[in-house]
Protein backbone atom coordinates (compact mmCIF):
# COMPACT_ATOMS: atom_id res chain seq x y z
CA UNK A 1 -7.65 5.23 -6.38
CA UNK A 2 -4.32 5.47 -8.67
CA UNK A 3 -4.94 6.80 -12.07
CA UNK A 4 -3.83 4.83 -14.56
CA UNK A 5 -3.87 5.93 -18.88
CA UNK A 6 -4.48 2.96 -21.15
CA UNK A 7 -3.66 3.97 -24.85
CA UNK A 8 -5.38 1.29 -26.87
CA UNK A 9 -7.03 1.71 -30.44
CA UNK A 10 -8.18 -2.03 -29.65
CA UNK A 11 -11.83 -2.32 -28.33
CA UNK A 12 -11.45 -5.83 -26.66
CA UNK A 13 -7.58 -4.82 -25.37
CA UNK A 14 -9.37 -2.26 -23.49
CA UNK A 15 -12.77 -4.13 -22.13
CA UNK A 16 -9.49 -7.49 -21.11
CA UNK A 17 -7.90 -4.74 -18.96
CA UNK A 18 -11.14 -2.99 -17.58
CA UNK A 19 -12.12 -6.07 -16.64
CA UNK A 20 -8.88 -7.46 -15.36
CA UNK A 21 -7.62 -4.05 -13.51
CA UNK A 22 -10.87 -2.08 -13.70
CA UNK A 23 -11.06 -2.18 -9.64
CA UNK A 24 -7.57 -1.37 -8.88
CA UNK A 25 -6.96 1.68 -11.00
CA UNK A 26 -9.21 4.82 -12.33
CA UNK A 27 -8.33 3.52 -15.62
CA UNK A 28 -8.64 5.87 -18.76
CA UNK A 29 -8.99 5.23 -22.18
CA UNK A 30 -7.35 7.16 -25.15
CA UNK A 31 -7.86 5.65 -28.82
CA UNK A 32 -5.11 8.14 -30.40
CA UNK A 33 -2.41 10.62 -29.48
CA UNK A 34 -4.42 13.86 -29.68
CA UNK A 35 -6.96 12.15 -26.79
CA UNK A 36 -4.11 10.59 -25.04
CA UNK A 37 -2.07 13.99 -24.52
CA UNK A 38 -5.35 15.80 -23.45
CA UNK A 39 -5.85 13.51 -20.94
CA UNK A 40 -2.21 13.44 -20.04
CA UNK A 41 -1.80 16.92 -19.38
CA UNK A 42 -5.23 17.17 -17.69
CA UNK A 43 -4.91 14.31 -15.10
CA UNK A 44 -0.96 13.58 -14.85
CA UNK A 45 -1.53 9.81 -14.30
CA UNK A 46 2.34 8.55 -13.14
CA UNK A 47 1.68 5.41 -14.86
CA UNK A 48 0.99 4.64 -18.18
CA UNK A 49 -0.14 1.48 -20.24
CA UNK A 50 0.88 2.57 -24.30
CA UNK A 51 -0.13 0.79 -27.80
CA UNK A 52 2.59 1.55 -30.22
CA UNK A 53 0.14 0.60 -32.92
CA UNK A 54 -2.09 3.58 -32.82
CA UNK A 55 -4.03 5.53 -35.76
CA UNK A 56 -3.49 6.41 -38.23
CA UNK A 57 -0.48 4.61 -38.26
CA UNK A 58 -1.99 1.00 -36.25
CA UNK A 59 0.21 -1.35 -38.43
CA UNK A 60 3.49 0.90 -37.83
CA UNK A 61 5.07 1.99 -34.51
CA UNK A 62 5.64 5.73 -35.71
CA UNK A 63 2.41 7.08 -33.53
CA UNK A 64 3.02 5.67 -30.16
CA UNK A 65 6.64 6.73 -30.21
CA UNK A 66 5.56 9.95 -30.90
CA UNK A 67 2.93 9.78 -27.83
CA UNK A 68 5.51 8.15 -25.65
CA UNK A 69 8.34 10.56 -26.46
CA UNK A 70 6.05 13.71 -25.95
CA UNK A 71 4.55 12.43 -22.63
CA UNK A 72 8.74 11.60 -21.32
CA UNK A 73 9.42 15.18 -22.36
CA UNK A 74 7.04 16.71 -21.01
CA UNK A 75 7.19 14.67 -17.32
CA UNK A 76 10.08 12.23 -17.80
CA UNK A 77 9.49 10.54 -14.41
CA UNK A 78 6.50 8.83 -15.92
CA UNK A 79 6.48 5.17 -16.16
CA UNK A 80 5.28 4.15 -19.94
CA UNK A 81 4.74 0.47 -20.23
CA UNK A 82 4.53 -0.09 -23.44
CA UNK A 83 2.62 -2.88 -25.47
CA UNK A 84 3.99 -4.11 -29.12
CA UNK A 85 3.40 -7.67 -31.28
CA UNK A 86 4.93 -10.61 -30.21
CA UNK A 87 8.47 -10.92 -31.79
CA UNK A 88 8.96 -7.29 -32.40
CA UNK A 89 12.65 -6.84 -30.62
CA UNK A 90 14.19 -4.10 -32.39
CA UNK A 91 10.56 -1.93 -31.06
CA UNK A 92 11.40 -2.96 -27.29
CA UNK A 93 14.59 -2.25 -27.90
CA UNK A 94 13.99 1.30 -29.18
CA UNK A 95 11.25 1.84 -26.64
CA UNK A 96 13.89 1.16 -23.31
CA UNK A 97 16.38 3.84 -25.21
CA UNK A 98 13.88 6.35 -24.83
CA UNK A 99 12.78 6.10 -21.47
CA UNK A 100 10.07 3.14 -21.16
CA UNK A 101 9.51 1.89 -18.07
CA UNK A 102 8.94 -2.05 -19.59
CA UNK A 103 7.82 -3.76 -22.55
CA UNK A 104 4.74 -6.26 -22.79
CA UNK A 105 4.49 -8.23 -25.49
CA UNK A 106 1.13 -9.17 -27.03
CA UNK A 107 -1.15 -11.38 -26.51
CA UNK A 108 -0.72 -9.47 -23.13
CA UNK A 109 -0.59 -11.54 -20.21
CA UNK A 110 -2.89 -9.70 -17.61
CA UNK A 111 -0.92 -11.66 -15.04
CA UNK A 112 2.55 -10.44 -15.84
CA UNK A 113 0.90 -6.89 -16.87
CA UNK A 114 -0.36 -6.66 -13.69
CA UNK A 115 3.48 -7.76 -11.77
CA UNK A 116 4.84 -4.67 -14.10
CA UNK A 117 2.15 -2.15 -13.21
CA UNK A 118 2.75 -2.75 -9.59
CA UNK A 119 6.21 -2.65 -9.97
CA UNK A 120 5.54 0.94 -11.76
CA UNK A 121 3.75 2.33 -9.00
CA UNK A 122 6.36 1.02 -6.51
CA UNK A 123 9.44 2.46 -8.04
CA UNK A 124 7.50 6.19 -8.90
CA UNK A 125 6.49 5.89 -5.05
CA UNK A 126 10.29 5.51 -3.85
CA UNK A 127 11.47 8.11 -6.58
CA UNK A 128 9.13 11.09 -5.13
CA UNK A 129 9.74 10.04 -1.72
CA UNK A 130 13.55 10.17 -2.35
CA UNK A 131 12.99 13.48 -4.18
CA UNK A 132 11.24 15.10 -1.07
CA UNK A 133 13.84 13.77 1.40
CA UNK A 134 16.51 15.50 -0.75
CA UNK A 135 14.64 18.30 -0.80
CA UNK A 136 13.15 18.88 2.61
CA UNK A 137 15.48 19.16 5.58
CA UNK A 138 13.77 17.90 8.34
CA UNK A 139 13.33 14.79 6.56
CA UNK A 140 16.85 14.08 5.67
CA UNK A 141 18.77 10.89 6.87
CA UNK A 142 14.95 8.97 7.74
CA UNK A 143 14.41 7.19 4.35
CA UNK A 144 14.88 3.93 3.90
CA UNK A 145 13.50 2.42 0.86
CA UNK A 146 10.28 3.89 0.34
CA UNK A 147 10.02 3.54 4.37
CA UNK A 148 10.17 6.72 6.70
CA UNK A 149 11.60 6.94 10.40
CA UNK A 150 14.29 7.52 12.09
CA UNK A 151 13.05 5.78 16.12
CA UNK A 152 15.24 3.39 17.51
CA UNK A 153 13.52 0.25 16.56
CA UNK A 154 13.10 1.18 12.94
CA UNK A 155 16.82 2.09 12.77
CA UNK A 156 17.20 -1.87 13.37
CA UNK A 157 14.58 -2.63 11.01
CA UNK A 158 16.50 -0.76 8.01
CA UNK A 159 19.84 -2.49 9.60
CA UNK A 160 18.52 -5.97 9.40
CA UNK A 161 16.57 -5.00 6.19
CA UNK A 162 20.45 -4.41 5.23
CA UNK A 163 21.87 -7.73 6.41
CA UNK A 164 19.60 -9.73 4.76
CA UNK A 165 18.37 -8.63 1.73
CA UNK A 166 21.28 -9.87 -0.16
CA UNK A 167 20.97 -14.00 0.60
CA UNK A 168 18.53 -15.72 -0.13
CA UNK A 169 17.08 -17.27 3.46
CA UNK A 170 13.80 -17.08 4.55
CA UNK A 171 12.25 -13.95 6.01
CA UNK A 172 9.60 -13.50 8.61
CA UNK A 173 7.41 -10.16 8.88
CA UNK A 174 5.63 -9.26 12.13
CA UNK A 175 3.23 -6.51 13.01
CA UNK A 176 0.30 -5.47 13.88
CA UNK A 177 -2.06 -4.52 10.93
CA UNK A 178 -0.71 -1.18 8.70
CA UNK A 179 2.60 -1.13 10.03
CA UNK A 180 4.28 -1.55 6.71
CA UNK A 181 4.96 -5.13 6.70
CA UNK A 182 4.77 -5.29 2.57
CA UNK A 183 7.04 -2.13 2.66
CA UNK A 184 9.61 -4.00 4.32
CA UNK A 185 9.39 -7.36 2.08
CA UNK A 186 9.42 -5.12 -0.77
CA UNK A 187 12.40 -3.16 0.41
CA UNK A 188 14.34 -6.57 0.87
CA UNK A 189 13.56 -7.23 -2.39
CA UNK A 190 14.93 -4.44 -4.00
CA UNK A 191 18.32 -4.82 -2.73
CA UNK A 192 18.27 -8.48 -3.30
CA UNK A 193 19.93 -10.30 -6.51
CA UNK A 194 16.84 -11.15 -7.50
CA UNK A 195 15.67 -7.47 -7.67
CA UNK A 196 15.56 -7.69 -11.48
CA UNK A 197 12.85 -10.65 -10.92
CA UNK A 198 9.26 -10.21 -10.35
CA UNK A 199 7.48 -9.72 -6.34
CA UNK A 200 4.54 -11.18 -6.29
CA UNK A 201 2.18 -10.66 -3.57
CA UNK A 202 -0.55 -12.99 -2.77
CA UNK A 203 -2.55 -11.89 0.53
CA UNK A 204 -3.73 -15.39 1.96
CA UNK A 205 -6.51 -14.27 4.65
CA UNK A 206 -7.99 -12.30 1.34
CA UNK A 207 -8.69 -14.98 -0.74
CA UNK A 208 -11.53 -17.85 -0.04
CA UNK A 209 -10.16 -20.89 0.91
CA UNK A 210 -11.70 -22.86 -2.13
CA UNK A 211 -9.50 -21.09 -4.54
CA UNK A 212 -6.70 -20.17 -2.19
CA UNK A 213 -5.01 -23.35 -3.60
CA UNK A 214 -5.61 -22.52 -7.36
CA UNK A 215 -3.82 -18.91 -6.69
CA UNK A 216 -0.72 -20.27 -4.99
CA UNK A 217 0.19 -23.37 -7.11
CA UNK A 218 -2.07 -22.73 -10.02
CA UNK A 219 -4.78 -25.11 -12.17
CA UNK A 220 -4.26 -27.67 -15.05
CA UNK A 221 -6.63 -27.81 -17.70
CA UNK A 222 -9.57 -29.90 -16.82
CA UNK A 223 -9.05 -30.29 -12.81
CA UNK A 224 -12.55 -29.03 -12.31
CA UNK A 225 -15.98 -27.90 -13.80
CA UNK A 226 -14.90 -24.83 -16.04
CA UNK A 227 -11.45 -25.12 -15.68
CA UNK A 228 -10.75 -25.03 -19.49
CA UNK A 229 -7.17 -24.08 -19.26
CA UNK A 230 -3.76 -24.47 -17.75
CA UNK A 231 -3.77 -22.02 -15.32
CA UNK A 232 -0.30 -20.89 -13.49
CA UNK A 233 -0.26 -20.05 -9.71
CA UNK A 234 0.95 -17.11 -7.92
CA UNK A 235 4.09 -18.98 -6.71
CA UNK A 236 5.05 -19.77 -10.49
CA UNK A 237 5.41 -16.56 -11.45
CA UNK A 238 7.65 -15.38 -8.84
CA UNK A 239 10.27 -18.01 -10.23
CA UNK A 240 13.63 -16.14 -9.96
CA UNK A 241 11.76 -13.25 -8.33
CA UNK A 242 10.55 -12.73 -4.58
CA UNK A 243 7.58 -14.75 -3.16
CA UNK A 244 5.51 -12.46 -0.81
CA UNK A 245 2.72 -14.42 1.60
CA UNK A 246 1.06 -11.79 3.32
CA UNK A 247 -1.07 -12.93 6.23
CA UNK A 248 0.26 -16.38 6.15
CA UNK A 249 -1.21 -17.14 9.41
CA UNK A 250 -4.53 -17.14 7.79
CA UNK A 251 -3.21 -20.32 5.64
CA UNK A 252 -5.86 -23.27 5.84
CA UNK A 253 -3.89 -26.19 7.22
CA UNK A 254 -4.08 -28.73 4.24
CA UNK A 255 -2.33 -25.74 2.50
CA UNK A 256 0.91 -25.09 5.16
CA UNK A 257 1.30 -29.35 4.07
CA UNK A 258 1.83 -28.29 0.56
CA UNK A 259 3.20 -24.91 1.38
CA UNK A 260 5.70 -26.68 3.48
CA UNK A 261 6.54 -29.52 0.72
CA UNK A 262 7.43 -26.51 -1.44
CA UNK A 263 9.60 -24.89 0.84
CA UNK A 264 11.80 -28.12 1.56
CA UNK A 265 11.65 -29.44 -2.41
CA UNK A 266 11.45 -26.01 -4.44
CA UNK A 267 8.50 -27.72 -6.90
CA UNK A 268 4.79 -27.88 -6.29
CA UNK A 269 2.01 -29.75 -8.54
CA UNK A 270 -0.60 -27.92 -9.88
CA UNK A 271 -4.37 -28.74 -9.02
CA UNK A 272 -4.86 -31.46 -11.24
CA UNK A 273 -1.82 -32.18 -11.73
CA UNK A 274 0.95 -34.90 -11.25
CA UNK A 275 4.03 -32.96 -12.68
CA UNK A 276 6.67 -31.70 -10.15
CA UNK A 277 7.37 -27.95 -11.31
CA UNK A 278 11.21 -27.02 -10.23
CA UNK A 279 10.02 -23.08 -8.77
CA UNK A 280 13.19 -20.73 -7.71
CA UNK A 281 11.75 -18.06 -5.51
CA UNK A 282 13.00 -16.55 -2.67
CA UNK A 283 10.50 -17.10 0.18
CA UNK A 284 8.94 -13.62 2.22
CA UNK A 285 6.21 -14.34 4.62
CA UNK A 286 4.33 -12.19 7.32
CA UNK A 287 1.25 -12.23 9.62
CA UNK A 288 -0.33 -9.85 12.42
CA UNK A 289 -0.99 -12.69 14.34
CA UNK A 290 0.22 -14.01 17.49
CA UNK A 291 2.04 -16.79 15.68
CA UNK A 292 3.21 -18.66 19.17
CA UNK A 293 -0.31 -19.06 20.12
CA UNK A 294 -1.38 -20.25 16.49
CA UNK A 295 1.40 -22.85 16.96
CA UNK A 296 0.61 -23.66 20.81
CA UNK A 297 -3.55 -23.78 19.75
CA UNK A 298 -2.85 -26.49 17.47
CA UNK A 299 -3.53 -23.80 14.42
CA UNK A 300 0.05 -23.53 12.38
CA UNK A 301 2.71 -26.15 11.84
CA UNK A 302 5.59 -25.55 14.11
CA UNK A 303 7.63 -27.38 11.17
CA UNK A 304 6.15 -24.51 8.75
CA UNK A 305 7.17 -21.92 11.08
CA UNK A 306 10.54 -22.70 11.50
CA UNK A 307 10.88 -23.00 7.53
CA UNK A 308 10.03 -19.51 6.70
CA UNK A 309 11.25 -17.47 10.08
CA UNK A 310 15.02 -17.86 10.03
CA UNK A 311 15.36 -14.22 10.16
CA UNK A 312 12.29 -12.23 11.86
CA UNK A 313 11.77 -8.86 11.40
CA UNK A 314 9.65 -6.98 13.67
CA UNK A 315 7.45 -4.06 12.97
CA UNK A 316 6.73 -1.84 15.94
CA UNK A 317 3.07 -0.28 16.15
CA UNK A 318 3.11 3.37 15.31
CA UNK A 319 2.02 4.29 18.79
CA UNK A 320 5.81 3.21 20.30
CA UNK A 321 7.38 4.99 17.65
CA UNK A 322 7.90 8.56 19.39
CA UNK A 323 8.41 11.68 17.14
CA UNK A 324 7.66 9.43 13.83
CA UNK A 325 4.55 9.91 14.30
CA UNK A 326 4.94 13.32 13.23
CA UNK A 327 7.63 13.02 10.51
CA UNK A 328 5.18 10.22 8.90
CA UNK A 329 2.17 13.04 9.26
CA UNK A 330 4.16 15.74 7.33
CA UNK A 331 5.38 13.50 4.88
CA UNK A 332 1.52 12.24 3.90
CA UNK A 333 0.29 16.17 4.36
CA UNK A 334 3.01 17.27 1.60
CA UNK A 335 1.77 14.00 -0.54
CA UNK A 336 -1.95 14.61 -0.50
CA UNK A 337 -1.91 18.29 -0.49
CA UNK A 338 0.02 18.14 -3.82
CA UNK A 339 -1.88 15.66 -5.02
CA UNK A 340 -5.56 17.08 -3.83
CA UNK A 341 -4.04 20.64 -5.25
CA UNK A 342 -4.65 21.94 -1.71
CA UNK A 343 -2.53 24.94 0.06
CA UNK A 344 -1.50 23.32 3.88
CA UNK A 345 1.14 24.78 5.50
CA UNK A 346 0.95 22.22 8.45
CA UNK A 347 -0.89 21.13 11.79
CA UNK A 348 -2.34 23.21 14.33
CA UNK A 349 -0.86 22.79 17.78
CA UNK A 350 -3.81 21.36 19.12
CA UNK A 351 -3.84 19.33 16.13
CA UNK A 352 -0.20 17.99 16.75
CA UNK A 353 -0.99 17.36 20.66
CA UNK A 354 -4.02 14.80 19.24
CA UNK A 355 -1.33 13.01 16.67
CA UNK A 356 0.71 12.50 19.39
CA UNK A 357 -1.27 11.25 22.15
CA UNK A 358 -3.95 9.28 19.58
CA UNK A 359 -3.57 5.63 19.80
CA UNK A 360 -3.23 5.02 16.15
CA UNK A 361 -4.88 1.18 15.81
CA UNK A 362 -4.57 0.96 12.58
CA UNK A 363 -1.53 2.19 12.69
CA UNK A 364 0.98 3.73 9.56
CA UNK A 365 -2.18 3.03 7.02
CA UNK A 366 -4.44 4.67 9.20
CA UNK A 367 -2.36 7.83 9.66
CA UNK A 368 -1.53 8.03 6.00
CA UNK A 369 -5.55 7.83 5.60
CA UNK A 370 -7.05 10.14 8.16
CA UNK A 371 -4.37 12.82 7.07
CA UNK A 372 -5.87 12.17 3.06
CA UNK A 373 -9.27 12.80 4.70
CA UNK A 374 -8.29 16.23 6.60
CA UNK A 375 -6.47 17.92 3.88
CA UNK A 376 -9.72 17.15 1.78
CA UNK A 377 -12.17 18.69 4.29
CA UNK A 378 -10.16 21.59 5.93
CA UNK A 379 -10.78 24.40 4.58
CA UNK A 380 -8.09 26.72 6.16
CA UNK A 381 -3.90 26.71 5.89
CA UNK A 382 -3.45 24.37 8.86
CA UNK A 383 -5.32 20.85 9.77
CA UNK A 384 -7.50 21.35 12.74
CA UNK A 385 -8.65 18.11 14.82
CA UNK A 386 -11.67 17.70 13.97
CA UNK A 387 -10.30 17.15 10.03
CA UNK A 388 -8.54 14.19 11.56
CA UNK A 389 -12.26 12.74 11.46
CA UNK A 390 -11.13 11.04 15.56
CA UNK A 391 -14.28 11.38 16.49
CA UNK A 392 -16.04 10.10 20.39
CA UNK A 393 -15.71 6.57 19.18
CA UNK A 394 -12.35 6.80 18.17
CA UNK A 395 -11.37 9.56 21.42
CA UNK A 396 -11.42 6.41 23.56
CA UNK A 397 -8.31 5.48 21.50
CA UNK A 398 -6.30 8.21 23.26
CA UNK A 399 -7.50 7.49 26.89
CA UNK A 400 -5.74 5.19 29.38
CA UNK A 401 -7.08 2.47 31.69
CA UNK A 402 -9.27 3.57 34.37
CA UNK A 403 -6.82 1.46 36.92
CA UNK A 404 -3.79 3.28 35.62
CA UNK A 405 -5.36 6.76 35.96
CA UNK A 406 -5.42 9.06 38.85
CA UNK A 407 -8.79 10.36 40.57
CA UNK A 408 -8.00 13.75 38.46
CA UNK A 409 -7.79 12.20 34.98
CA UNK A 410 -10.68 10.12 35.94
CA UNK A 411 -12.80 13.43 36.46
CA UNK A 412 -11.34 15.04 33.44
CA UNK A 413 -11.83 12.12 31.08
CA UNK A 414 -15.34 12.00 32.33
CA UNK A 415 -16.04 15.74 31.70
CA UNK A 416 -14.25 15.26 28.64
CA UNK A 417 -16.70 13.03 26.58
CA UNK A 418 -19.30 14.73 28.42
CA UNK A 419 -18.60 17.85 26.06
CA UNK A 420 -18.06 15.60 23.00
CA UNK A 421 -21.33 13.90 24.13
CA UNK A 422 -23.14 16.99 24.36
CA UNK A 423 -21.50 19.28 21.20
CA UNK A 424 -22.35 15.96 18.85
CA UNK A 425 -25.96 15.84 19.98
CA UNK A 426 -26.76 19.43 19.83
CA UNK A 427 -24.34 20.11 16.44
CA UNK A 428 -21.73 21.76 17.76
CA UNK A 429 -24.32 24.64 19.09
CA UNK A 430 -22.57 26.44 21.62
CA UNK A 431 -25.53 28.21 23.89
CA UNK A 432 -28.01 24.47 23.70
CA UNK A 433 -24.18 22.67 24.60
CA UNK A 434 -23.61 24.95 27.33
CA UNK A 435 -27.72 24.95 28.82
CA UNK A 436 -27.53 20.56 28.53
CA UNK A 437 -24.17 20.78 30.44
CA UNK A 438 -25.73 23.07 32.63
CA UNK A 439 -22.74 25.79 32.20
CA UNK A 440 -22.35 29.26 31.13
CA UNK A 441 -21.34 29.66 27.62
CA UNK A 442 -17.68 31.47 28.67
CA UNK A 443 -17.06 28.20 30.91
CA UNK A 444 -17.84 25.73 28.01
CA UNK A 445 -15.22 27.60 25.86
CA UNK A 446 -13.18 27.59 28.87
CA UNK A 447 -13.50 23.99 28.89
CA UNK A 448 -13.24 23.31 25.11
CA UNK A 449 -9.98 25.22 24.80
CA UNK A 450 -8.73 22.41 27.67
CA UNK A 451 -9.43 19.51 26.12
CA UNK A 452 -8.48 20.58 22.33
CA UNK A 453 -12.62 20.40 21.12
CA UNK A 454 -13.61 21.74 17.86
CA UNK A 455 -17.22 22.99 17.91
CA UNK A 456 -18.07 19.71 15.33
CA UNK A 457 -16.67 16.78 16.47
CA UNK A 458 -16.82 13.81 14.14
């Protein structure tokens, strides 16, 4: 989870955004500048949420521009979003001169806080992974936005990415789950002219249908039980900004009606409500679904379809991507062994072979995750397979179809998870692996060193 510094003198400030942001972030809490430099210099959070109004000075400003120009000298990549009264311009003002990410105005709006911190994160993301392409050779030429890969069909993904981003039609998103389909929306956003306007996500297979429609088109006061105030939906906010439906194949359909009403007229109604709300957002959409057979099934309006797919971009599973498998690997080795403090100079051949030939179902996300997980557990310079965490359920991943294989691969796929069978039961024992196989100990390493095993298999 992302570290993220609050520095807040204000008790109920803090409890608003550990209750508000609490799950997203490893938040920490600093009530002055002395605590918030220890822990700045200790933990190196990228991102960081800053009171000007701290002690001893909480009515002036004079403390957190001390804090915020100490923490930009010291790391002045750091994105400081700093908080001030409402009204106080010429303190914004002085605040963006010397290096503040953004300025949030109390009251704070966890909503719009929330658009900014994400936008943080984003934009540090994209700066290191410029930095290392500068700076590494191999990787050179394959960026793209915060995206990596240099196959064939991504090279057209980056080219349309290109094309589009600067009107404002309709985009499309396809892919299989974890191939980056927020990457690209946020890419096209980016390089849109609505880049200086907020993306706003909303994920609709992740949010119960009940309250699906509150999120997207937002709640007047008194539409339900405990609705005590006007409420503003997801699509509000991106007004002059980029809408983002992720998963919008997951839509209910008495929501692609009103989705679709939105589309055509560019206003929506709150729940509860009766006013039409003029809403200028540019219109991103994507699913993992097979949207044909949604349509042909009687499960998504065709109509709906055609308003949000006039370009389509599609995302190819990291399995057809060839050698980007391994430029993506490297890229998320250098990434968690600087941030886990670890010393990896790379992948084991063995190690490389399994990347390669693994069918990667979850794709980009679960690359980036099993590669976190082995340069926490290995203990050596180089990643060994069995810090991958594949283990026998997962090996079955890498196998082909028994009717595309030959007699031979049959046999050796057989023997195969015989030995995984067998080194899991008896953990990773070589001499009570070799007697249950019935083979002599020399002819189970023999055997081991064929298929790649590690002694633990996981």
């Amino acid at each position: 989870m992302e570290k993220l510094l609050v520095i807040e003198d204000n008790g109920d400030t803090c409890k608003e955004l550990k209750w508000s942001i609490g799950k997203e972030y490893d938040l920490m809490f600093a009530g002055d500048v002395k605590e918030a430099l220890a822990l700045f210099y200790r933990y190196c959070p990228r991102v960081i949420i800053l009171d000007l109004g701290l002690p001893p000075d909480e009515r002036g400003t004079s403390e957190g521009f001390r804090c915020l120009e100490q923490v930009l000298a010291h790391a002045p990549a750091t994105k400081t979003i700093v908080m001030g009264d409402n009204g106080d311009r010429s303190s914004a003002f002085r605040a963006m001169r010397t290096g503040a990410f953004d300025f949030c105005r109390k009251p704070i709006r966890m909503s719009e806080l929330s658009v900014i911190i994400d936008r943080a994160f984003h934009l540090i993301d994209m700066e290191e992974e410029n930095a290392l392409l500068q700076t590494t050779p191999e990787l050179k030429g394959c960026g793209f936005k915060g995206m990596l890969g240099h196959c064939p069909q991504m090279v057209q993904v980056f080219s349309t990415i290109e094309k589009v981003a600067s009107s404002d039609i309709a985009i499309f998103v396809t892919g299989e789950s974890g191939t980056g389909k927020e990457l690209v929306a946020k890419a096209i956003h980016s390089m849109s002219l609505r880049r200086n306007g907020p993306f706003v996500p909303v994920n609709c297979g992740a949010i119960p249908e009940n309250l699906l429609e509150s999120e997207l088109f937002g709640t007047e006061r008194g539409a339900f039980t405990g609705a005590h105030a006007r409420i503003l939906g997801k699509a509000e906010y991106a007004h002059r900004g980029t809408f983002f439906l992720d998963e919008i194949g997951e839509l209910p359909a008495n929501l692609q009606v009103k989705l679709l009403r939105f589309l055509q007229e560019k206003v929506l109604q709150r729940v509860g409500g009766r006013e039409d709300i003029a809403v200028d957002a540019r219109i991103i959409s994507a699913t993992n679904i097979d949207i044909a057979k949604a349509i042909t099934e009687g499960l998504f309006r065709e109509d709906l379809y055609y308003r949000i797919s006039v370009i389509t971009v599609n995302l190819p599973p990291l399995r057809e991507r060839g050698d980007d498998i391994l430029l993506l690997a490297n890229i998320f080795l250098k990434r968690a062994a600087r941030d886990f403090g670890k010393k990896i100079r790379g992948y084991s051949a063995s190690t490389l072979k399994l990347l390669k030939s693994y069918n990667w179902p979850g794709n980009v996300r679960e690359l980036e995750n099993r590669v976190q997980r082995a340069v926490l557990m290995s203990d050596s310079s180089l990643i060994e397979p069995v810090d991958l965490g594949i283990g026998e359920s997962s090996q079955a991943q890498i196998m082909t179809p028994l009717d595309s294989m030959t007699l031979k691969d049959a046999r050796d796929r057989l023997e195969r998870q015989m030995i995984v069978s067998a080194l899991g039961r008896q953990e990773g024992n070589i001499a009570k692996t070799a007697e249950a196989l019935g083979v002599s100990r020399p002819t189970l390493y023999d055997l081991m060193k064929k298929y790649n095993l590690s002694r633990i298999t996981s």
